[in-house]
C-alpha atoms as a PDB file:
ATOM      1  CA  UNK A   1      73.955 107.985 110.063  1.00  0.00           C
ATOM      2  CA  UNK A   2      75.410 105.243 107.693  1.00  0.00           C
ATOM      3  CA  UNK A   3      78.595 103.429 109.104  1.00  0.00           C
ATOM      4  CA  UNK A   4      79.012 101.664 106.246  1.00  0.00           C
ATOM      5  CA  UNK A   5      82.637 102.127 103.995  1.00  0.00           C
ATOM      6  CA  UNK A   6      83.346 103.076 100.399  1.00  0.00           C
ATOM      7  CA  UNK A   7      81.363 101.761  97.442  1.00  0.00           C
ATOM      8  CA  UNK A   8      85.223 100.833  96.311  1.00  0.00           C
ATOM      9  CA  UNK A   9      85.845  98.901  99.799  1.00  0.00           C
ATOM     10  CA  UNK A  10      82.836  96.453  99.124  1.00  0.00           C
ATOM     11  CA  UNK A  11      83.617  95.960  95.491  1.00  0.00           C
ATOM     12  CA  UNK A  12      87.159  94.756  95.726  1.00  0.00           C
ATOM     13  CA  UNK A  13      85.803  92.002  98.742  1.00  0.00           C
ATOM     14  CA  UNK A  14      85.478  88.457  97.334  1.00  0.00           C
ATOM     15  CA  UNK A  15      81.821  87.908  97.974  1.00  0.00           C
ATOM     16  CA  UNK A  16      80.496  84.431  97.303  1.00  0.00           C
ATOM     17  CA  UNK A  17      78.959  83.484  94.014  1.00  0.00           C
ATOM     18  CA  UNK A  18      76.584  80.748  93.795  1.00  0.00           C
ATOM     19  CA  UNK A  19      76.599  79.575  90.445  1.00  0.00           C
ATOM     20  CA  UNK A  20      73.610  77.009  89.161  1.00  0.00           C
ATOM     21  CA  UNK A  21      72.992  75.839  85.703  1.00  0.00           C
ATOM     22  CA  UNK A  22      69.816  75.451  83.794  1.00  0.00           C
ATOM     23  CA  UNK A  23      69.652  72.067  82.704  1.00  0.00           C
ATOM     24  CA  UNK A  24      66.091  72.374  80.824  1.00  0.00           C
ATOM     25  CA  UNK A  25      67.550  75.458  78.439  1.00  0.00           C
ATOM     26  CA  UNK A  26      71.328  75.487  79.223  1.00  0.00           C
ATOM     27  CA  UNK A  27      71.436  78.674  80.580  1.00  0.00           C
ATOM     28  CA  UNK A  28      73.656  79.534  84.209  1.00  0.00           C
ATOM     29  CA  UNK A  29      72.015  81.037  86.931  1.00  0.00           C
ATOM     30  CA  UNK A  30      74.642  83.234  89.187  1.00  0.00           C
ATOM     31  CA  UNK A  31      73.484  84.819  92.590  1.00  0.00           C
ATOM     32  CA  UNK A  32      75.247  86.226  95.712  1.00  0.00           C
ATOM     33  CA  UNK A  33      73.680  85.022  98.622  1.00  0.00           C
ATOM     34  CA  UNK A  34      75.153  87.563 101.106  1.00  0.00           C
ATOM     35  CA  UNK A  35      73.384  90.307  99.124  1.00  0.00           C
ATOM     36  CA  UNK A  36      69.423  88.981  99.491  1.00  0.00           C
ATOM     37  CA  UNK A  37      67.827  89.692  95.884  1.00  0.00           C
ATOM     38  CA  UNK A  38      71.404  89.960  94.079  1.00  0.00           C
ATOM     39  CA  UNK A  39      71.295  87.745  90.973  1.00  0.00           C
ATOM     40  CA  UNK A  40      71.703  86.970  87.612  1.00  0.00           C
ATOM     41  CA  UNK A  41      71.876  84.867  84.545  1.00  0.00           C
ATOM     42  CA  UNK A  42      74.216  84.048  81.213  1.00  0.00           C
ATOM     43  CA  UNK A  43      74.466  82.106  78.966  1.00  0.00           C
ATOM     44  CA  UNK A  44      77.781  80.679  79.851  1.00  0.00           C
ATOM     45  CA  UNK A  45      79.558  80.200  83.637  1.00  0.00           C
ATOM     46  CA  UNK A  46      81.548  83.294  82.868  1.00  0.00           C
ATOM     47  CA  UNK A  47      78.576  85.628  81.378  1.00  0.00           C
ATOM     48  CA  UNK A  48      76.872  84.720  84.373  1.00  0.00           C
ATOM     49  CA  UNK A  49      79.541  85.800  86.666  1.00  0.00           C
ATOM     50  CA  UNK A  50      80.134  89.125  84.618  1.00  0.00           C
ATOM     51  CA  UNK A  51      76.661  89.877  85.061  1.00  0.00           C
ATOM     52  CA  UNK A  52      75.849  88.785  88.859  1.00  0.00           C
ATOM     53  CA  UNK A  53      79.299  91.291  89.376  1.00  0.00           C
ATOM     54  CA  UNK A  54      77.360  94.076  87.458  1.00  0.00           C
ATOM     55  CA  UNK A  55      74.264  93.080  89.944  1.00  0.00           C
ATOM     56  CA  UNK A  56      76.180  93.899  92.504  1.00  0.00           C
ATOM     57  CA  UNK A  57      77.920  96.864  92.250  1.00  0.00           C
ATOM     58  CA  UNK A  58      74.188  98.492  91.184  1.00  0.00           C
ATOM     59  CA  UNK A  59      72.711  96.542  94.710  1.00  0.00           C
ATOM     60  CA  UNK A  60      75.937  97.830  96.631  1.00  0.00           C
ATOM     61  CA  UNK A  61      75.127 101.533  95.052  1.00  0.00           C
ATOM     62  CA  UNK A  62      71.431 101.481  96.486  1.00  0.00           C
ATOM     63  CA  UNK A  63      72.066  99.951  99.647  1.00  0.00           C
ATOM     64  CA  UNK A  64      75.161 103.261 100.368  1.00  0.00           C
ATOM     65  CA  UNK A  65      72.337 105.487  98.624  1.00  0.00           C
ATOM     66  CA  UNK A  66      69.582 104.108 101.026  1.00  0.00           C
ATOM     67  CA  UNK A  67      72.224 104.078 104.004  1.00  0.00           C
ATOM     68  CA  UNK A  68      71.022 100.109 104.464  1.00  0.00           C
ATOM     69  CA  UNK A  69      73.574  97.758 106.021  1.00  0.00           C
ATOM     70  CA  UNK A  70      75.644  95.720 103.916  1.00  0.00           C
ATOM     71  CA  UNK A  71      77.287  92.908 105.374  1.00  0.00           C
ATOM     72  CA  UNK A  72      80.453  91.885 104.472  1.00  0.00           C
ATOM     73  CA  UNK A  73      81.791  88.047 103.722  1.00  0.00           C
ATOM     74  CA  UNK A  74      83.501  86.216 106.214  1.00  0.00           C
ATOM     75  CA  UNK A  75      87.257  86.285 105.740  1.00  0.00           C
ATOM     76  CA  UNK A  76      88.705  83.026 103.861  1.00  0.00           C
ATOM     77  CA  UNK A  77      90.620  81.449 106.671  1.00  0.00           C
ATOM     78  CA  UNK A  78      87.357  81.231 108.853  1.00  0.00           C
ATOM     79  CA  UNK A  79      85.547  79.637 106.199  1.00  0.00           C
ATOM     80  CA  UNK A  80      87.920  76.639 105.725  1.00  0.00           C
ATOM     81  CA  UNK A  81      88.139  76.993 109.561  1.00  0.00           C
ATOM     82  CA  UNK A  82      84.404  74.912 109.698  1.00  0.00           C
END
């Protein structure tokens, strides 16, 4: 049995995005590193955030569908914490 929360829970949590540009074709790379194989691309910083957002809520439906684990990011004040 799944012990995992709402699909709505993990969408509103600030996960991490990694954002990389292209330098050879201008492109932006976006990916979430918390969620392995949850990435993206745009043409612009922005575009690529839009769509690495869209990524995830379609990797956060499979993972609640397939009843895997999703793990959650570490709250802010930890992070700074380091």
């Amino acid at each position: 049995m799944s012990k995992n929360k709402p699909l709505e829970y993990y969408l509103a949590l600030p996960y991490p995005i990694m954002l990389i540009p292209d330098r050879e074709d201008g492109t932006w790379y976006a990916k979430i590193p918390l969620l392995p194989g949850c990435m993206s691309d745009g043409a612009t910083p922005d575009e690529a955030i839009d769509n690495v957002n869209e990524a995830k809520a379609l990797w956060l439906q499979v993972a609640l569908e397939e009843e895997d684990r999703i793990p959650e990011p570490e709250p802010l004040d930890a992070l700074l914490a380091r």
